[in-house]
Protein backbone atom coordinates (compact mmCIF):
# COMPACT_ATOMS: atom_id res chain seq x y z
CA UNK A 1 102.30 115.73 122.79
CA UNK A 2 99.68 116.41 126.08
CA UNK A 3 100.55 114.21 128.43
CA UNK A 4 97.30 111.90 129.81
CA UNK A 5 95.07 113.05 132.16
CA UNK A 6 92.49 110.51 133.31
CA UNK A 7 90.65 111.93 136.05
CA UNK A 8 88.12 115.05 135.64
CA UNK A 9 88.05 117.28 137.75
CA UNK A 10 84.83 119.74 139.00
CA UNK A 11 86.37 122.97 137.90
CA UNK A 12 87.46 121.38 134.70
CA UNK A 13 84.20 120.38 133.65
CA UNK A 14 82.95 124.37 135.21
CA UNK A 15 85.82 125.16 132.67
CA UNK A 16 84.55 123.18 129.69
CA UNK A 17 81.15 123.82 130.36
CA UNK A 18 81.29 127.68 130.20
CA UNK A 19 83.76 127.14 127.29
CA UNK A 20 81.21 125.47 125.13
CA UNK A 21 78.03 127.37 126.30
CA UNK A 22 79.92 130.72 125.57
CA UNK A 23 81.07 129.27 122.13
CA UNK A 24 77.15 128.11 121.77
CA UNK A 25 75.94 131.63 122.55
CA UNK A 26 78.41 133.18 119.89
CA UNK A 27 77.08 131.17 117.26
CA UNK A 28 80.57 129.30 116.85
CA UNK A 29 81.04 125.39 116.22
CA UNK A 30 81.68 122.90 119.47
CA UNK A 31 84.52 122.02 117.59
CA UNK A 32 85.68 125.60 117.91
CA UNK A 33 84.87 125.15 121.62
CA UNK A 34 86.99 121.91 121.99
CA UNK A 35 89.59 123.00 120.20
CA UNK A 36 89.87 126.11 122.65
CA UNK A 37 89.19 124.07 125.67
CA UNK A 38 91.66 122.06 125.14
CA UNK A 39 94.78 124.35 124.91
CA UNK A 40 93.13 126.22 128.65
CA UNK A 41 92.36 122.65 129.83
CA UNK A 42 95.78 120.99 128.33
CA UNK A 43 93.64 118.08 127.32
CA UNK A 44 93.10 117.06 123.30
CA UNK A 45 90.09 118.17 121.41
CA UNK A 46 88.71 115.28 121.09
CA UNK A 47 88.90 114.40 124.69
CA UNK A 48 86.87 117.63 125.60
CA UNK A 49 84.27 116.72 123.18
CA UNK A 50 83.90 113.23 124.58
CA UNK A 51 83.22 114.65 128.24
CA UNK A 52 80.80 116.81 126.69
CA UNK A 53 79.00 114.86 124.63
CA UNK A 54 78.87 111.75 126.59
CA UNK A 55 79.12 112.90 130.50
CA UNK A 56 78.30 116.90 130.66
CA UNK A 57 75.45 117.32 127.89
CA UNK A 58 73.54 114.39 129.38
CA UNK A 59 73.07 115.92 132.82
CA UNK A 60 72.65 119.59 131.21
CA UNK A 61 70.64 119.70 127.49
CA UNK A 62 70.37 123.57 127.71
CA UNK A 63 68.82 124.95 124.20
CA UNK A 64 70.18 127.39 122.74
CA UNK A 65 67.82 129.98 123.21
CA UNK A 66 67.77 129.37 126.92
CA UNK A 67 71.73 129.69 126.77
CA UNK A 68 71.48 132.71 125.32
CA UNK A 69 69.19 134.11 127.98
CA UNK A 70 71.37 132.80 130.66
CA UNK A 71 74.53 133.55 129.77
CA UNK A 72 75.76 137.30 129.92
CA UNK A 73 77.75 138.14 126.28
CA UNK A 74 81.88 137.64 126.75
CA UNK A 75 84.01 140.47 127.58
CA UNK A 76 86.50 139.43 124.88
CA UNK A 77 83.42 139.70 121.92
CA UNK A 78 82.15 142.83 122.83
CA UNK A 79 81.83 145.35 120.53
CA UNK A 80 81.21 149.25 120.96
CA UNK A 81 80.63 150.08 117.24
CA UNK A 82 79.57 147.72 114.00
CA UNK A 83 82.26 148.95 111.21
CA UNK A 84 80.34 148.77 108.15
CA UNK A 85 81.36 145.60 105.85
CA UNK A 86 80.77 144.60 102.26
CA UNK A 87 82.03 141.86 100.47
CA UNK A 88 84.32 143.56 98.41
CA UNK A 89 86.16 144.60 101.31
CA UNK A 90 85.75 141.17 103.12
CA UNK A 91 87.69 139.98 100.05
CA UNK A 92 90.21 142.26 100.08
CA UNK A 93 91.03 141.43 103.76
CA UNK A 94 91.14 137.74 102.71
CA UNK A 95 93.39 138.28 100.28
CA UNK A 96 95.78 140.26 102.26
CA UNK A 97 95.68 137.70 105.12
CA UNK A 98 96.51 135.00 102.64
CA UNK A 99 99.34 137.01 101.23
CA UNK A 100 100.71 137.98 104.91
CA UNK A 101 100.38 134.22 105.81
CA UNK A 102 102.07 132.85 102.70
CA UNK A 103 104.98 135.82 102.95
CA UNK A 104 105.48 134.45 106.93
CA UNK A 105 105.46 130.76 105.83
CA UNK A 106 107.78 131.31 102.76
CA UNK A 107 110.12 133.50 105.04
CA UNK A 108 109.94 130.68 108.22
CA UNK A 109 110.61 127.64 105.31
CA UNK A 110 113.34 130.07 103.44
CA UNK A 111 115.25 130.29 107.20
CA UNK A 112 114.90 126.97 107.84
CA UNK A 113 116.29 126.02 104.93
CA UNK A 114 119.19 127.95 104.86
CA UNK A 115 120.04 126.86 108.05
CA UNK A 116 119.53 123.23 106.46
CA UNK A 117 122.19 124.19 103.96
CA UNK A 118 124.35 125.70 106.66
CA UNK A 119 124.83 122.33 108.20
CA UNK A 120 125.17 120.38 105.27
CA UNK A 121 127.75 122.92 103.99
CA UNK A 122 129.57 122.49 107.45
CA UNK A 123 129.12 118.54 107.38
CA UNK A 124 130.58 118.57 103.52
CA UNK A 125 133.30 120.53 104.52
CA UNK A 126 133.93 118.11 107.41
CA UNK A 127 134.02 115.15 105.37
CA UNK A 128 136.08 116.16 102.96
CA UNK A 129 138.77 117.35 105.71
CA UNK A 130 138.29 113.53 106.65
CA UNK A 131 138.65 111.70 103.00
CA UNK A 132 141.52 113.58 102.06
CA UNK A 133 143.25 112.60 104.94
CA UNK A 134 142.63 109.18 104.60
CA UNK A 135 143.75 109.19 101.06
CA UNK A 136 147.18 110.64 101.96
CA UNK A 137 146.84 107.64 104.55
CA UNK A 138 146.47 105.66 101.93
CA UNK A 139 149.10 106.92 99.42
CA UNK A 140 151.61 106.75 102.63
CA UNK A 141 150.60 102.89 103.06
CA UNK A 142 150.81 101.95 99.52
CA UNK A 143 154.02 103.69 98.76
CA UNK A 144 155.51 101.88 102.07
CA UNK A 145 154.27 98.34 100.79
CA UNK A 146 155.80 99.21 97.02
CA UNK A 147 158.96 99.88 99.38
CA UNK A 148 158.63 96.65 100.91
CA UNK A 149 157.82 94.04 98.28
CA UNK A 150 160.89 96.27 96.70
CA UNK A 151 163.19 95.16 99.52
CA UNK A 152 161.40 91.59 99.76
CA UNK A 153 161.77 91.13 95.86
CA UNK A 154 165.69 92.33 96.69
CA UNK A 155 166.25 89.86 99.59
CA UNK A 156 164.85 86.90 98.01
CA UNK A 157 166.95 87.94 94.86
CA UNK A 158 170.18 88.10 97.04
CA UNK A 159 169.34 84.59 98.90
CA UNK A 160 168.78 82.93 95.65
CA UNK A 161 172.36 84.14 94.26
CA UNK A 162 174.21 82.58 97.07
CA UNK A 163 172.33 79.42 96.83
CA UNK A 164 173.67 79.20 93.45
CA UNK A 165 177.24 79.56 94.40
């Protein structure tokens, strides 16, 4: 959890103001552009969108097409050579991705889980250790009270006798 930040600063809204006009310029969503201004800010999303939307895009309403012109393209974006794309190999990377993710999520869940079973293995083990010693407890206990209510039964036996005589 972010912890709160009240106050803007000036470089932070220079910060989320080139964030979202580059994002703009790309063609990408200004949810795309809160989302990534807020892990370089360490504010939430939806905080970044509220200073834009209510404080920052009042004062500055740039259209797109002026943004564009204004703004030079990222570094990061650049690209030197178009590799040609179809859909069938669009698809084919989709897939793959998919598969890669699922593989990475089904191998983080598998280790999780195993550790998971570790512990409860470890905790079983531990409370076993712990019932069958108080069940010998136990067995001591009850065969000392049998002992006694032997004697007790005895004594009262032998007090009873010499009343008698």
């Amino acid at each position: 959890m972010k912890s709160r930040k009240d106050k803007w600063t000036e470089e932070e809204n220079q910060m989320l103001r080139s964030i979202v006009l580059e994002h703009i310029q790309m063609g990408a969503t200004k949810t795309a552009a809160f989302k990534r201004a807020a892990s370089v800010l360490g504010r939430t999303s939806a905080a970044c969108g509220y200073r834009w939307n209510h404080v920052l895009n009042e004062t500055e309403v740039p259209s797109t097409a002026s943004t564009q012109l204004q703004l030079p393209p990222p570094k990061e974006y650049v690209q030197t050579s178009t590799p040609e794309l179809d859909l069938d190999k669009v698809i084919l990377f989709l897939q793959q991705l998919k598969e890669n993710r699922s593989t990475d999520e089904d191998t983080n869940e598998k280790e999780a889980l195993l550790k998971e079973r570790s512990h409860l293995l470890e905790k079983k083990t531990s409370l076993e250790k712990i019932y069958l010693e108080k069940k010998e407890n136990y067995q001591k206990l009850l065969q000392q009270y049998e002992t006694f209510a032997k004697v007790l039964n005895e004594s009262q036996e032998l007090i009873g006798e010499r009343s008698v005589h």
